[in-house]
Protein backbone atom coordinates (compact mmCIF):
# COMPACT_ATOMS: atom_id res chain seq x y z
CA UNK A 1 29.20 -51.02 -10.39
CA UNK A 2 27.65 -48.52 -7.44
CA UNK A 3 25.21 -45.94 -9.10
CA UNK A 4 26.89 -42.58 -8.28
CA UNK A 5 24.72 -40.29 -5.52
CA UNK A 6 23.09 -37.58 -7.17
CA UNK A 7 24.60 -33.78 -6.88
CA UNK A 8 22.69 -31.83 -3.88
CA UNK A 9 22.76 -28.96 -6.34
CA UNK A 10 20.66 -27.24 -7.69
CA UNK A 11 20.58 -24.50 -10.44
CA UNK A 12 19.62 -23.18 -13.44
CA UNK A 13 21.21 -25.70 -15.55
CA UNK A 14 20.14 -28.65 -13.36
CA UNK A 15 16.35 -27.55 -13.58
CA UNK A 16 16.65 -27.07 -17.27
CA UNK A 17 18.00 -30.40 -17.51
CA UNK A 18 15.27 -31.84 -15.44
CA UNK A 19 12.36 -30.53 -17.21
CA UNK A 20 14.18 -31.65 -20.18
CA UNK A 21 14.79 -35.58 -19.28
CA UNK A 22 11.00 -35.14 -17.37
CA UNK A 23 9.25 -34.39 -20.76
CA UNK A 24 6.29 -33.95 -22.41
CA UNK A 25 4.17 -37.06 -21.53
CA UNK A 26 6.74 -38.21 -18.31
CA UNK A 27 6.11 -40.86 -16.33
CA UNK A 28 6.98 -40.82 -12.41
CA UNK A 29 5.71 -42.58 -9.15
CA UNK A 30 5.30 -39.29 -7.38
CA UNK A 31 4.49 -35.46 -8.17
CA UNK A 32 4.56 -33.35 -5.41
CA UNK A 33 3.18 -29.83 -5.37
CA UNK A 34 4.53 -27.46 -3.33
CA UNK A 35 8.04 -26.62 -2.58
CA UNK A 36 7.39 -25.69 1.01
CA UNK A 37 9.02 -27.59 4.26
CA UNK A 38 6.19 -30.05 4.24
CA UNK A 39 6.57 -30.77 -0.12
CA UNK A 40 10.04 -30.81 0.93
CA UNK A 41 9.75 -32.94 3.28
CA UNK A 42 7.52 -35.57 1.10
CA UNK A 43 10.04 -35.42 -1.59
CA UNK A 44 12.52 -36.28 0.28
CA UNK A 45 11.10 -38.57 1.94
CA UNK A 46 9.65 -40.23 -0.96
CA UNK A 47 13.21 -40.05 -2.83
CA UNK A 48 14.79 -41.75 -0.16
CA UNK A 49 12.41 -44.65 0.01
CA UNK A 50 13.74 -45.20 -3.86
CA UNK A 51 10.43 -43.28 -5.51
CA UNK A 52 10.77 -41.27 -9.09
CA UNK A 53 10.04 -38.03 -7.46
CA UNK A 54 9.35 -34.47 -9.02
CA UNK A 55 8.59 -31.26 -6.98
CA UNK A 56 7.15 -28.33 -8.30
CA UNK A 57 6.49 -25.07 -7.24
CA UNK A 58 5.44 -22.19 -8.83
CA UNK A 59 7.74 -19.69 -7.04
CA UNK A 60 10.50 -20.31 -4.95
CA UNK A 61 11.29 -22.53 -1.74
CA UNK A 62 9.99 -21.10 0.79
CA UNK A 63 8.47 -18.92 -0.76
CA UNK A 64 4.86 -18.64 1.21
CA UNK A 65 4.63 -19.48 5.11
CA UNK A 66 7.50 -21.81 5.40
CA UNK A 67 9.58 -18.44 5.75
CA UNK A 68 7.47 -16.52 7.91
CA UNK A 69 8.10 -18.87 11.23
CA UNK A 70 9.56 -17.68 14.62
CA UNK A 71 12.38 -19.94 13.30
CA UNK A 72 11.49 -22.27 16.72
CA UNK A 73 11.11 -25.70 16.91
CA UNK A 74 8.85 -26.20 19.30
CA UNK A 75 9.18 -28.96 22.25
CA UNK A 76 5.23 -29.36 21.77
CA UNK A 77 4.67 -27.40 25.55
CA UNK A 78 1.61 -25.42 24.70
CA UNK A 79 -0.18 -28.34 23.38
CA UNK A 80 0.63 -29.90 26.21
CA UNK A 81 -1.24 -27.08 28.55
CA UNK A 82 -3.82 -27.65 26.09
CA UNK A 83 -4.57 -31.58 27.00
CA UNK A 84 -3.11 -32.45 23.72
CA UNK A 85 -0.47 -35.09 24.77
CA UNK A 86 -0.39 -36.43 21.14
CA UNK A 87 1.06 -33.86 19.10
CA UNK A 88 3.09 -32.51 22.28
CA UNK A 89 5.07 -35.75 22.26
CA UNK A 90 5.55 -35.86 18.92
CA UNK A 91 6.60 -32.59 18.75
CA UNK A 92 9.63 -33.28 21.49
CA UNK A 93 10.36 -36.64 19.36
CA UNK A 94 10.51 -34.55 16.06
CA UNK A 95 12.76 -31.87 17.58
CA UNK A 96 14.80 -33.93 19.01
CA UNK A 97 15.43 -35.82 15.70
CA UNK A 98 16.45 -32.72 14.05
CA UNK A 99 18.91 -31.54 16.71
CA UNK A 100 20.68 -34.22 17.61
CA UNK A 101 20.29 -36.62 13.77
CA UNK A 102 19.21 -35.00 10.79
CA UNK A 103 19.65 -31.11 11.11
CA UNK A 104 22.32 -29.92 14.17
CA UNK A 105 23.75 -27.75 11.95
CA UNK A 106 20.39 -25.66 11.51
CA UNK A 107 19.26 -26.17 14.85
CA UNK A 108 20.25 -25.18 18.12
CA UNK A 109 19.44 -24.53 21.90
CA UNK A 110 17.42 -21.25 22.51
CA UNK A 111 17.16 -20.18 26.21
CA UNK A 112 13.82 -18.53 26.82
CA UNK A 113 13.84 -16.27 30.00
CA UNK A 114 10.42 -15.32 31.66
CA UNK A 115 10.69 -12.58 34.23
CA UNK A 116 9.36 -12.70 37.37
CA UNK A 117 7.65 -9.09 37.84
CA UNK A 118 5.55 -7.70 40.35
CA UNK A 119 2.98 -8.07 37.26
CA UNK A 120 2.91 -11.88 37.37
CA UNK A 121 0.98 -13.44 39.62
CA UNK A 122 1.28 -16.45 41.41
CA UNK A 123 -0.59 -18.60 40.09
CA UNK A 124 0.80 -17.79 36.68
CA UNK A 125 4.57 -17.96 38.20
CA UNK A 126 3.16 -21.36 39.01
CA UNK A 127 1.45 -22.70 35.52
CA UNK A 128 5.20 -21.59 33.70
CA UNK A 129 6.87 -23.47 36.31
CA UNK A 130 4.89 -26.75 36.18
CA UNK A 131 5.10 -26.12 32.28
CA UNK A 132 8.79 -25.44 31.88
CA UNK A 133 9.08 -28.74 34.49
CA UNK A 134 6.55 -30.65 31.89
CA UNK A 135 8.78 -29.28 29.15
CA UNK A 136 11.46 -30.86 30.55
CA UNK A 137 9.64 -34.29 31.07
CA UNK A 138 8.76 -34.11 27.42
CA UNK A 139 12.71 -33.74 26.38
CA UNK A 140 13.39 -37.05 28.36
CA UNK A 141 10.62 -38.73 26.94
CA UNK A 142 11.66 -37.88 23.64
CA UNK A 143 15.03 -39.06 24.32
CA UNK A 144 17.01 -35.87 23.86
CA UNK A 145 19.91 -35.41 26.03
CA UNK A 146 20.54 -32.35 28.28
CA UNK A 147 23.82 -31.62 26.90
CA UNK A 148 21.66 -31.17 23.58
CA UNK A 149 18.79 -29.60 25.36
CA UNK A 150 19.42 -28.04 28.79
CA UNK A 151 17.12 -28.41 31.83
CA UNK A 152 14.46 -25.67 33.05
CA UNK A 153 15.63 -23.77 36.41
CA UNK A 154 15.46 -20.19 38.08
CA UNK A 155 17.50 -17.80 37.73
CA UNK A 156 18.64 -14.65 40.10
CA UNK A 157 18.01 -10.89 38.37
CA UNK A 158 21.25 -10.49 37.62
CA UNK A 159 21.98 -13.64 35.27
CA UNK A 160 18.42 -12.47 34.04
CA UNK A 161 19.71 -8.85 33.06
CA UNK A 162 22.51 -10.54 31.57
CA UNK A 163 20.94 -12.70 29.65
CA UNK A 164 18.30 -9.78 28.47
CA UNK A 165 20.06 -6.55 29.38
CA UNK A 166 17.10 -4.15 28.70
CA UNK A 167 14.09 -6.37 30.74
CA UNK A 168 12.79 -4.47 33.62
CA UNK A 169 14.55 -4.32 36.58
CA UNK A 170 11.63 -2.47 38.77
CA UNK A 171 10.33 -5.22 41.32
CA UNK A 172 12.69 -7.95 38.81
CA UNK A 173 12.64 -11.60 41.11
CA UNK A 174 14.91 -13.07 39.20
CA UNK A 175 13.33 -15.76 36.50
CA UNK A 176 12.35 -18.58 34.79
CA UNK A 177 14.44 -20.30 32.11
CA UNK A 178 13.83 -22.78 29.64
CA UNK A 179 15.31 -23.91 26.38
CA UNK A 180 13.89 -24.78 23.01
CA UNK A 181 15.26 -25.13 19.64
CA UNK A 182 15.98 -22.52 17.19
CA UNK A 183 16.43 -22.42 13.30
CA UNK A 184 19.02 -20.16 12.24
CA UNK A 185 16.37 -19.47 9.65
CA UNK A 186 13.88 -21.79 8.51
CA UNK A 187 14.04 -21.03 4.48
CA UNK A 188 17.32 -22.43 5.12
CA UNK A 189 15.93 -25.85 6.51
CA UNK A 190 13.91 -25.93 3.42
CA UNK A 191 16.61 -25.22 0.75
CA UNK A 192 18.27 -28.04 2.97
CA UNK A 193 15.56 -30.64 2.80
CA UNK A 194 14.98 -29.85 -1.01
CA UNK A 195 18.70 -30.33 -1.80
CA UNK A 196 18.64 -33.74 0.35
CA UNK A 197 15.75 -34.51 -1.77
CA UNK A 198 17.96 -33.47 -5.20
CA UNK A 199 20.56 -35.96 -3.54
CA UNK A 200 18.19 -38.83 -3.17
CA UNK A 201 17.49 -38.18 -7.06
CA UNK A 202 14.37 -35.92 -6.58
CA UNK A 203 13.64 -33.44 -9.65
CA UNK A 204 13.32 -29.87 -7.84
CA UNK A 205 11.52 -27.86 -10.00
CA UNK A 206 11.03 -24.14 -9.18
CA UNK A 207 8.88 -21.27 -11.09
CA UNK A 208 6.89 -24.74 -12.35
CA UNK A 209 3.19 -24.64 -11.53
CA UNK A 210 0.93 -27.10 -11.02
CA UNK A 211 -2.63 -27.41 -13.12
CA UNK A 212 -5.95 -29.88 -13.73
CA UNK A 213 -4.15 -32.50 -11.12
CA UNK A 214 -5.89 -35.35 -10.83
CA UNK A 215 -4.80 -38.65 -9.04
CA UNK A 216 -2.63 -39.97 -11.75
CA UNK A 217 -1.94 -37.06 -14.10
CA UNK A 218 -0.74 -32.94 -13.64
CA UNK A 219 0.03 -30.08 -16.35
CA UNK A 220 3.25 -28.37 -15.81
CA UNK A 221 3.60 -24.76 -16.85
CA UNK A 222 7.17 -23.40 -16.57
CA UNK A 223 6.73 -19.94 -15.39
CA UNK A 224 10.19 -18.84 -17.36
CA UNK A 225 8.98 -19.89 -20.45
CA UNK A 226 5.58 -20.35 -20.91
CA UNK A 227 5.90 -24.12 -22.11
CA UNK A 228 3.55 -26.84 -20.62
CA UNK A 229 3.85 -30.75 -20.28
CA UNK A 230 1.95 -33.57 -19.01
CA UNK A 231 2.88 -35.72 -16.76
CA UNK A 232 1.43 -39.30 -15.43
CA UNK A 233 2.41 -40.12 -11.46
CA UNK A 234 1.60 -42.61 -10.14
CA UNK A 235 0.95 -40.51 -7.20
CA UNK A 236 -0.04 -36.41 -6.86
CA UNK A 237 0.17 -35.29 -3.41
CA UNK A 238 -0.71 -31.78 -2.58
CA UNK A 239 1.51 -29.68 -0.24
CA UNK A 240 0.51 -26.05 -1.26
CA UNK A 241 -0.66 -25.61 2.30
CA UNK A 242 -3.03 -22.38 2.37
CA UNK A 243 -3.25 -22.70 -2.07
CA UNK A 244 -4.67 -25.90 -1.21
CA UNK A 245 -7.73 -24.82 -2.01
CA UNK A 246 -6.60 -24.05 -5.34
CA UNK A 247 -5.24 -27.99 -6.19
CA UNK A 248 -8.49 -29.32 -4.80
CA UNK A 249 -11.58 -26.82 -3.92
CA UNK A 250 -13.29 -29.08 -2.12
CA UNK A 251 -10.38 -27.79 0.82
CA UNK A 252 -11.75 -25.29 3.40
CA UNK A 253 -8.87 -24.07 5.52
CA UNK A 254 -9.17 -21.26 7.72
CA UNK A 255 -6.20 -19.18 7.96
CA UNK A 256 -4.55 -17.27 10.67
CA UNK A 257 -1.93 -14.61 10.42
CA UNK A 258 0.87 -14.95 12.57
CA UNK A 259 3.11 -11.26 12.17
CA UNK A 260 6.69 -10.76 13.68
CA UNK A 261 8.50 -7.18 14.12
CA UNK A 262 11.73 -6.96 13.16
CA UNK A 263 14.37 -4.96 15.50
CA UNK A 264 17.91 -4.10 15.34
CA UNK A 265 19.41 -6.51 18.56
CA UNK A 266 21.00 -3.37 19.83
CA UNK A 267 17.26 -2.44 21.06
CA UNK A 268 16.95 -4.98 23.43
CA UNK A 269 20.16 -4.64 24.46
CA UNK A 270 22.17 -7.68 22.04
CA UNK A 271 20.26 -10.26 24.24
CA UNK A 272 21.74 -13.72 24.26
CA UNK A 273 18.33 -15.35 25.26
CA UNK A 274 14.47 -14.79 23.95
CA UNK A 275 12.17 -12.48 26.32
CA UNK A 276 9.31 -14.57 27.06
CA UNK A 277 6.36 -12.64 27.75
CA UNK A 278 2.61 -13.34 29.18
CA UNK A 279 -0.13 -11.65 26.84
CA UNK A 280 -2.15 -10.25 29.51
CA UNK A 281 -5.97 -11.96 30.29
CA UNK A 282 -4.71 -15.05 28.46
CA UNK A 283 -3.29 -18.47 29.37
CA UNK A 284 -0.44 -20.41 28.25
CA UNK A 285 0.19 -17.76 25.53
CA UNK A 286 3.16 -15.52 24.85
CA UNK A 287 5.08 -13.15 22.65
CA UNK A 288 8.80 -13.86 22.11
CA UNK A 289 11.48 -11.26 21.13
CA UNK A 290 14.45 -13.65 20.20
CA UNK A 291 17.57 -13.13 18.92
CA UNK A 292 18.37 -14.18 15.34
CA UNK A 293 21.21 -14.07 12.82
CA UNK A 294 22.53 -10.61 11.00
CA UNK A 295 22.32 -8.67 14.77
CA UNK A 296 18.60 -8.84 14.60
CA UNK A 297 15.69 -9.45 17.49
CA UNK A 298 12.14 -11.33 15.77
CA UNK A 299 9.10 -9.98 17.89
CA UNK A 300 6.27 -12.27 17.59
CA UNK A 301 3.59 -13.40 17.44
CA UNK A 302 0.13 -13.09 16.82
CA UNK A 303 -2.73 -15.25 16.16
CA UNK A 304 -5.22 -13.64 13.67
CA UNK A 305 -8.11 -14.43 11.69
CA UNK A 306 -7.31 -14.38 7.72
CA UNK A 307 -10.43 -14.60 6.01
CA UNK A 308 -10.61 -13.59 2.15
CA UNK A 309 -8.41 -14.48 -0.88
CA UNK A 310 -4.66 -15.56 0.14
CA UNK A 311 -2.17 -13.34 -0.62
CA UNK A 312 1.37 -13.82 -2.46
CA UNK A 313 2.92 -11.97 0.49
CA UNK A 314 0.65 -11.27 3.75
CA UNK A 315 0.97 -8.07 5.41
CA UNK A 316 0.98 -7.19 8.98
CA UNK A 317 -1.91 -5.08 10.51
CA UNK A 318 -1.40 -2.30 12.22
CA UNK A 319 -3.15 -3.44 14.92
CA UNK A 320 -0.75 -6.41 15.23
CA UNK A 321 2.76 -4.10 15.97
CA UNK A 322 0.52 -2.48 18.63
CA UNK A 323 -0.27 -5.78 20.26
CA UNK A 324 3.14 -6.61 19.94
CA UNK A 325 5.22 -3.89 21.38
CA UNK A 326 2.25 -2.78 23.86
CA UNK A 327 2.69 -6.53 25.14
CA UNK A 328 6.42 -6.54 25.13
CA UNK A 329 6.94 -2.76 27.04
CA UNK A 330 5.22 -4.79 30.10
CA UNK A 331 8.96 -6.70 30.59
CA UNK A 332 10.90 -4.08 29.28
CA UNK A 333 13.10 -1.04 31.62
CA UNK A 334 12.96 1.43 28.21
CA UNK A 335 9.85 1.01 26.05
CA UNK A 336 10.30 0.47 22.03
CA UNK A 337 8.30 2.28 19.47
CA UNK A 338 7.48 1.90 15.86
CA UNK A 339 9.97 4.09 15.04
CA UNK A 340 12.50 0.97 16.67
CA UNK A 341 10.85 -1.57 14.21
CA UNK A 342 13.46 -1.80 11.11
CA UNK A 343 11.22 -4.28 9.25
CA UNK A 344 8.05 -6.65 9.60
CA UNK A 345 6.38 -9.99 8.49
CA UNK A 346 3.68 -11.62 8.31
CA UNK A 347 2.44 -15.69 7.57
CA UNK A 348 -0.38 -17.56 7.23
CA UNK A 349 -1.27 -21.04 9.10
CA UNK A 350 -3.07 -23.37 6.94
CA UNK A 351 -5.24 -24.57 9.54
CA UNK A 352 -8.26 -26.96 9.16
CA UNK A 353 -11.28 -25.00 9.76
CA UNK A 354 -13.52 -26.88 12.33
CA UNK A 355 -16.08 -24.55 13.28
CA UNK A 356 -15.88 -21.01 15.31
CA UNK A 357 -12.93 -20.26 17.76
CA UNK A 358 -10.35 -18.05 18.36
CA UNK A 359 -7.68 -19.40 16.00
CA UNK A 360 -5.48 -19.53 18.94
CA UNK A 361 -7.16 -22.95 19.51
CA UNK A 362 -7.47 -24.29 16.40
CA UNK A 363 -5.98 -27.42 16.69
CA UNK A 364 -2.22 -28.03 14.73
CA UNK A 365 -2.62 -31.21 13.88
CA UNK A 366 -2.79 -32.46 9.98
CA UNK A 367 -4.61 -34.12 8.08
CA UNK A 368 -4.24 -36.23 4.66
CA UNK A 369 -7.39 -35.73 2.32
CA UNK A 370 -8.35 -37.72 -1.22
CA UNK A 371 -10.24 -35.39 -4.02
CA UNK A 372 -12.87 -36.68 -6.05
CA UNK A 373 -10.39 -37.17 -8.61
CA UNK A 374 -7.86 -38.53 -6.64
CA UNK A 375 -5.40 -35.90 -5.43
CA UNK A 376 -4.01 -36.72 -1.74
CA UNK A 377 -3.63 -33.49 0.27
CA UNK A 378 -1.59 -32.91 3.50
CA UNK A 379 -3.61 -29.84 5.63
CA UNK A 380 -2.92 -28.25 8.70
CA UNK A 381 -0.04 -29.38 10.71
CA UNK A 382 3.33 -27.31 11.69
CA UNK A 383 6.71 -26.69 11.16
CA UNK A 384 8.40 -28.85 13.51
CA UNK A 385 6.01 -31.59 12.45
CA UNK A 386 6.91 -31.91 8.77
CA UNK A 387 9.33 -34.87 9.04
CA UNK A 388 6.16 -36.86 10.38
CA UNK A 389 3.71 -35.37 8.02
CA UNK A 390 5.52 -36.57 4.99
CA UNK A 391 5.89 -39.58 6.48
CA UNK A 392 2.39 -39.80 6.92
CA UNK A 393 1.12 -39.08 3.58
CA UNK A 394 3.91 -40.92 1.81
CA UNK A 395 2.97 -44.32 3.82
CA UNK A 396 -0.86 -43.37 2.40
CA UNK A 397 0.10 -43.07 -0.67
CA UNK A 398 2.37 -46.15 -0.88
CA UNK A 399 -0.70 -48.55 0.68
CA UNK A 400 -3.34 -47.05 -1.70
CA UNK A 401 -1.75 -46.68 -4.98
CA UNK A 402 0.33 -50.01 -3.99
CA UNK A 403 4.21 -48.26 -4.71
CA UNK A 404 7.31 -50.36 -4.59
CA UNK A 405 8.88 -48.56 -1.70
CA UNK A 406 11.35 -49.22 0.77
CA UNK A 407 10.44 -48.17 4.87
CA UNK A 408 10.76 -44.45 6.04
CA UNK A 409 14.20 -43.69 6.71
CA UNK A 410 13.93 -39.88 7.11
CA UNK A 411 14.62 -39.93 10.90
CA UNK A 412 18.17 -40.79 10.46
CA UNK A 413 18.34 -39.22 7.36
CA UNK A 414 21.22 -36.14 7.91
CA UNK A 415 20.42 -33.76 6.06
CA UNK A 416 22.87 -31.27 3.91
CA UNK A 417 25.29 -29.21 5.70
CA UNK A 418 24.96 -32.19 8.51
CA UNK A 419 28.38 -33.57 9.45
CA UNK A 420 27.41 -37.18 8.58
CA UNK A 421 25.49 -36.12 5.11
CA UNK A 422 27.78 -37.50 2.12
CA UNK A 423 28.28 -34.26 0.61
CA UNK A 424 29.83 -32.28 4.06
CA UNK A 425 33.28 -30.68 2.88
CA UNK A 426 36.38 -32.61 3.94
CA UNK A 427 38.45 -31.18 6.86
CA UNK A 428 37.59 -28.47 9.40
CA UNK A 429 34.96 -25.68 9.89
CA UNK A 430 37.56 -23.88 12.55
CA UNK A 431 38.82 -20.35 11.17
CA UNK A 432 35.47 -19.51 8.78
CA UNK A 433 33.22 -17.20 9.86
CA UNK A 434 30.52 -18.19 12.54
CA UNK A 435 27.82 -16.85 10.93
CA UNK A 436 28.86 -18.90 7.67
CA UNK A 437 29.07 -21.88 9.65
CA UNK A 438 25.92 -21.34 11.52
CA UNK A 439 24.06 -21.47 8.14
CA UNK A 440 26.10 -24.02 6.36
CA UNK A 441 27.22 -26.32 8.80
CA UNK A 442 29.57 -28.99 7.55
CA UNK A 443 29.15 -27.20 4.14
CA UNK A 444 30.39 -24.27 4.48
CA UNK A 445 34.19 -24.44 3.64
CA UNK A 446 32.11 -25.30 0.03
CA UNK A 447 31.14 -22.13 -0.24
CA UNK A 448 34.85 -20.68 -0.23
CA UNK A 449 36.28 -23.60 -1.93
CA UNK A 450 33.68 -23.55 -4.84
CA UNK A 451 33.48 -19.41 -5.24
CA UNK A 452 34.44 -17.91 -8.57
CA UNK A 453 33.45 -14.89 -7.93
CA UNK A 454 36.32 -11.71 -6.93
CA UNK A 455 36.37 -11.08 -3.10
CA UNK A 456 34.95 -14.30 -2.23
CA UNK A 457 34.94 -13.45 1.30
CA UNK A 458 33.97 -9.90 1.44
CA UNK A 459 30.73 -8.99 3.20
CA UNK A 460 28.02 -8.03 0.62
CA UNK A 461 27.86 -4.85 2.16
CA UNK A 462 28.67 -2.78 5.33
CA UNK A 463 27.75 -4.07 8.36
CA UNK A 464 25.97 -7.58 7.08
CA UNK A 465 27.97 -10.71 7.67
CA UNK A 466 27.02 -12.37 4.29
CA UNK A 467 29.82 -12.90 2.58
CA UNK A 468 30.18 -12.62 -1.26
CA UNK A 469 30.42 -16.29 -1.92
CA UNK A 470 27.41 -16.78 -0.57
CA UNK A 471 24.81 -15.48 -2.89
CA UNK A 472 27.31 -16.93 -5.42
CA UNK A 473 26.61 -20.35 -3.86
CA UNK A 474 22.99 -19.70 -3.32
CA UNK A 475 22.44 -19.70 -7.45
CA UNK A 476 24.95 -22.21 -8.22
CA UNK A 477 23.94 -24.76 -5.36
CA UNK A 478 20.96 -23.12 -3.58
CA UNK A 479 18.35 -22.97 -6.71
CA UNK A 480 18.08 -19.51 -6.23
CA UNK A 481 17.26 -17.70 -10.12
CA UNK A 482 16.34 -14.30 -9.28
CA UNK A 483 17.96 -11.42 -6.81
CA UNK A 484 14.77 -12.23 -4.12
CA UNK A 485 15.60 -15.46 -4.21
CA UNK A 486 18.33 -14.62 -2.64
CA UNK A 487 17.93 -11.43 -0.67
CA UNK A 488 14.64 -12.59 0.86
CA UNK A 489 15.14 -16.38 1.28
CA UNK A 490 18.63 -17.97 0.60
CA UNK A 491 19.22 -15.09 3.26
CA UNK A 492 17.18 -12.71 5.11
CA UNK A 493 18.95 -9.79 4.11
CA UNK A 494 15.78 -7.99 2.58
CA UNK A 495 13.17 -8.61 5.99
CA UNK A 496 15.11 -4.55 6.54
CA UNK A 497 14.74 -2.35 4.10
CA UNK A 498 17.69 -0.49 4.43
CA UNK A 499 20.10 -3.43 4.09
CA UNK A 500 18.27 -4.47 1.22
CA UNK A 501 19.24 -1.64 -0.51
CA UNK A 502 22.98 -2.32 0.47
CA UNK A 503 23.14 -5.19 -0.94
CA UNK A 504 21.11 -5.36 -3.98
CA UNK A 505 24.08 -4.22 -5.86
CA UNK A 506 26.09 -7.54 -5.09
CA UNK A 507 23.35 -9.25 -5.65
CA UNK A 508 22.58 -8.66 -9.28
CA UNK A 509 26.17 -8.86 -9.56
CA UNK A 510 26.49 -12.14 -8.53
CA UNK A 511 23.17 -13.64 -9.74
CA UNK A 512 24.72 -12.36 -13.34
């Protein structure tokens, strides 16, 4: 008889259970700490290969910088311009795997448009063209098709107004546009991987921190309660990215603070592709205002030194939103203000510290790290990366604590809310809401079909297209245990205050 796939949810009761079967004095092949993309990504990945898996993390998912992208996943172009052919290629490979295997649902094509003003000079008009031409070499490479990913080309001034109505039109030569991929939001790849993970029989384990880890052995400390346990692994691998310092101190990192502005789209116009914008006196860098779910434009970013203790939350410097909407008035016909910014955030890049350097060029790429006591570490490394990265460490730590493991098979691995994932709903997406469907995918007639709540399909509040049955769905399937949970990562209602306070009200309501 077939052993019967695990649930993909989780909740409550399932992490209860969990920590229940788990057990003072468990045994497992592999703890992972950190319930990040990149610990999501290792549990998975470890889970598939037919591991004993538990994740822990002492807040949420998502809950430190693997919410505070630009929601891109990048082709690997600036790294590229940068000489560093390595991680640009496997960045194309690794985005193409998620848009056209593992995660189309979650991510899609972004057209980024790059005026052509009397401000640009020629031989910058010339380094974005040979770039966005490179980009497009790096697509082919990576074997993503153009129907998935479309080619670079120029574009007259008016498709360019149309595609960003507000860019300025003074001296406007029409423009260069590109494409790259976009998360709908990348808690939501996260909560994805983790419940892929939860499929493959991973134990997700949220407000559960992590203590004295050594190579074999970890003391777990549910935050709810207060109770602790031991477990033995056969296996601890630390994914806590800029905490991981606090798993093994003999980690220097060397953060930098990457902040996005928050508008209301209606400011730029309700652009249908991201302004792409030179920072003046610099190469191969730019700001991006793209356009995002809930009628919103993300402004970012910057790339800041973050020396001192890490934060829960990081904060955005003032300094920072002047950067930021000084650099973006240069392509804009009406300039924006701070009194136009409806919310801001800020996150910090766990990268390895290898001397002085603006942490512009701090290099991206990872690195896995033993402690004395025996504690591998994943550092460094990026977003669109993390497939690779817990491939990475997982293949370490299946050669040197010799694991009975099957191959990697994350890169055909759909994840949940994929069309070819076991759990995607039967029959059609066609007549839900596109905004549901954008963050659900095949899932999403789940949502309606599973709600118990009244007014399943309601919005949560005027002028937000969250429906009811969503933050229903995001405790009963999602893991979420607490109203952030769900106002600040199942969704993104809370990045605006104002809408926040809308919908707190449904929230507690639903969270009961």
């Amino acid at each position: 008889m077939s052993t019967p796939t695990p649930s993909a949810a989780l909740n409550a009761d399932r992490r209860t259970a969990d920590l229940t079967a788990l057990g003072d004095g468990g045994r497992v092949d592999v703890v992972v700490i950190g319930g990040g993309i990149t610990g999501a990504g290792i549990a998975l990945d470890a889970a598939s290969r037919g591991l004993s898996v538990v994740l822990v993390e002492k807040h949420d998912l998502a809950f430190g910088t693997s919410r505070w992208s630009s929601k891109l996943v990048h082709g690997g172009l600036r790294y590229l311009a940068t000489g560093n052919v390595g991680i640009a290629r496997r960045s194309a490979a690794e985005r193409g795997i998620l848009m056209t295997r593992t995660a189309p649902h979650l991510v899609t094509a972004m057209p980024q448009l790059v005026p052509l003003l009397p401000s640009m000079s020629a031989t910058s008009r010339a380094l974005v063209r040979v770039g966005f031409a490179a980009g497009d070499g790096l697509r082919k490479l990576a074997g993503t098709p153009a129907s998935t990913l479309p080619r670079s080309r120029r574009v007259d001034a008016s498709r360019a107004v149309d595609l960003v109505p507000t860019v300025r039109r003074d001296g406007l030569d029409g423009a260069f546009l590109a494409y790259d991929g976009q998360l709908v939001d990348d808690a939501r790849l996260v909560v994805a991987v983790a419940r892929t993970a939860a499929q493959h029989g991973a134990r997700i384990l949220t407000r559960v921190a992590a203590s004295d880890a050594t190579g074999t052995s970890v003391r777990l400390t549910d935050q709810l309660t207060g109770e602790t346990l031991d477990v033995t692994a056969r296996a601890v691998l630390n994914a806590s990215g800029v905490w991981a310092g606090d798993v093994d101190p003999s980690i220097t990192l060397r953060p930098s603070r990457g902040t996005h502005l928050v508008f209301d789209a209606a400011a730029f116009g309700n652009p249908v592709a991201a302004l792409t914008v030179p920072i003046p006196g610099a190469t191969n860098r730019f700001i991006f205002a793209m356009p995002e779910q809930l009628g919103r434009v993300y402004l970012g970013l910057t790339d800041e030194e973050a020396p001192g203790p890490i934060p829960d939350v990081p904060e955005p410097t003032p300094a920072e939103v002047s950067f930021l909407l000084d650099t973006v008035n240069t392509a804009l016909a009406v300039a924006l203000g701070p009194e136009d910014v409806v919310g801001a955030y800020a996150g910090l890049r766990p990268l390895i510290d290898n001397g002085p350097g603006p942490t512009a060029d701090v290099s991206r790429e990872h690195a896995v790290v033993e402690s004395a006591t025996g504690v591998l570490s994943v550092i460094g490394g990026k977003l669109t990366e993390y497939r690779y990265m817990a491939q990475d460490v997982v293949d370490r730590a299946v050669a040197r604590r010799g694991l009975t493991a099957g191959p990697c098979r994350t890169a055909d691995l759909p994840l949940v809310g994929a069309p070819a994932n076991p759990g995607a709903a039967p029959g059609s997406t066609a007549g839900l809401p596109p905004s549901l469907v954008a963050r659900y995918g095949a899932e999403a007639p789940n949502v309606l079909v599973q709600a118990t709540c009244e007014r399943p399909g309601d919005a949560v509040a005027d002028g937000i297209d969250v429906i009811r049955a969503e933050f229903e769905y995001a405790r009963t399937h999602e893991g979420a245990l607490t109203v952030d949970d769900v106002l600040d990562r199942r969704t993104r209602i809370g990045l605006v205050a104002s809408d926040r306070a809308k919908a707190i009200g449904a929230a507690i309501e639903l969270l009961g």
